[in-house]
Protein backbone atom coordinates (compact mmCIF):
# COMPACT_ATOMS: atom_id res chain seq x y z
CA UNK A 1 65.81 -113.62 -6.78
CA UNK A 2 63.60 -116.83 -5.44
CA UNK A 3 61.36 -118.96 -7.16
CA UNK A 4 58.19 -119.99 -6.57
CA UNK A 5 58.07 -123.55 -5.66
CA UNK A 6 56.99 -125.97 -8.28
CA UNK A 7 53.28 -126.01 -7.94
CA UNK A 8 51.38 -125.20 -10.69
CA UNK A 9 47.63 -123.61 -10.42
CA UNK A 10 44.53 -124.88 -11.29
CA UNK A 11 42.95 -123.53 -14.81
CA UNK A 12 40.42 -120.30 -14.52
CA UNK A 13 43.04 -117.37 -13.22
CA UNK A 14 41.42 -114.21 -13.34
CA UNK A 15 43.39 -110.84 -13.33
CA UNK A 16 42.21 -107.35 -12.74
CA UNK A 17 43.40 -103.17 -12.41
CA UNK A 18 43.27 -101.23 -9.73
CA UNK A 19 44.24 -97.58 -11.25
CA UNK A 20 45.36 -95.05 -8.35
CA UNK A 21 43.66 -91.68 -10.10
CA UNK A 22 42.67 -88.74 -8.05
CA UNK A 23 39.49 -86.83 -9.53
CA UNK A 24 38.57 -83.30 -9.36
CA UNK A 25 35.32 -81.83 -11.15
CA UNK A 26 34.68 -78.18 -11.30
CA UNK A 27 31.76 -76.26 -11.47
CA UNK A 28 31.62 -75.58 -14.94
CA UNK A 29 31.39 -79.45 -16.04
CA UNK A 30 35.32 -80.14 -16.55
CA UNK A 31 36.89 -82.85 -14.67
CA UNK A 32 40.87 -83.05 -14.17
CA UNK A 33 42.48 -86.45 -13.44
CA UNK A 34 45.92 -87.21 -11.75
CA UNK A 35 47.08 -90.70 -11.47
CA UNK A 36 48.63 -91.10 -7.73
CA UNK A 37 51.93 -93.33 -6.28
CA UNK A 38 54.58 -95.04 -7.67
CA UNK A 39 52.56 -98.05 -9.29
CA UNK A 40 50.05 -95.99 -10.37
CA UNK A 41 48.07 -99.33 -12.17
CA UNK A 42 48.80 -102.66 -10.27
CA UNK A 43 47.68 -105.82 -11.38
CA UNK A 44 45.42 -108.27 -9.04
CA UNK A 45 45.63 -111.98 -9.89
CA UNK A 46 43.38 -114.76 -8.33
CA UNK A 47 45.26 -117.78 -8.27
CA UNK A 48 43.62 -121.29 -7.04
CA UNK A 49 46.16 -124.17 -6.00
CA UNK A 50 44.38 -128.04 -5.83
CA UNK A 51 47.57 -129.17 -3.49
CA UNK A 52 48.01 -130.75 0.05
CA UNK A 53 48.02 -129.20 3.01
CA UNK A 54 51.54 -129.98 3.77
CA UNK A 55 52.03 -128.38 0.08
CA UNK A 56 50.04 -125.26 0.61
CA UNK A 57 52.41 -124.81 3.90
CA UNK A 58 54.98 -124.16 1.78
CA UNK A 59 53.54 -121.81 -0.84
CA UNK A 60 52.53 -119.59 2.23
CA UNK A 61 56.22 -119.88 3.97
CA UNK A 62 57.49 -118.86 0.84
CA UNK A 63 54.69 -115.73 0.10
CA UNK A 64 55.14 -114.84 4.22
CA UNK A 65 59.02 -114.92 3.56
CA UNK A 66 58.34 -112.31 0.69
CA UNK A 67 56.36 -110.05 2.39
CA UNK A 68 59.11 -110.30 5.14
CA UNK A 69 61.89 -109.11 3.16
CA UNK A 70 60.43 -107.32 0.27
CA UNK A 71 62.06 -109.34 -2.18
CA UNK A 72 60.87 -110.13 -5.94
CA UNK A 73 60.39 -113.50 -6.59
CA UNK A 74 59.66 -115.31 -10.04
């Protein structure tokens, strides 16, 4: 599994859900719910870096790597 490189991010990370549910109502006021997929709640963080350019280079060779391959990373 890779690492991240060795930056660390500025203070004020926000996170946030996106749940995948499906909603039906009926006619006669009740509601069913289904969650939908395989990660049926991910989890959206908002990171900000204060790095160089040259350094920001590398944190998006290493995120375009990931999204190339599929692989975790921690």
């Amino acid at each position: 599994m890779a690492n991240f490189p060795d930056f660390d991010p500025a203070p004020g990370m926000t996170k946030s859900s996106a749940p995948a549910v499906r909603k039906v109502q009926f006619g006669d006021g009740y509601e069913a719910r289904i969650t939908v997929g395989l990660n049926q709640n991910p989890k959206i963080y908002n990171l900000e870096f204060n790095v160089s350019e040259s350094e920001s280079d590398t944190i998006e060779a290493f995120l375009d790597a990931r999204a190339a391959d599929n692989a975790n990373f921690t």
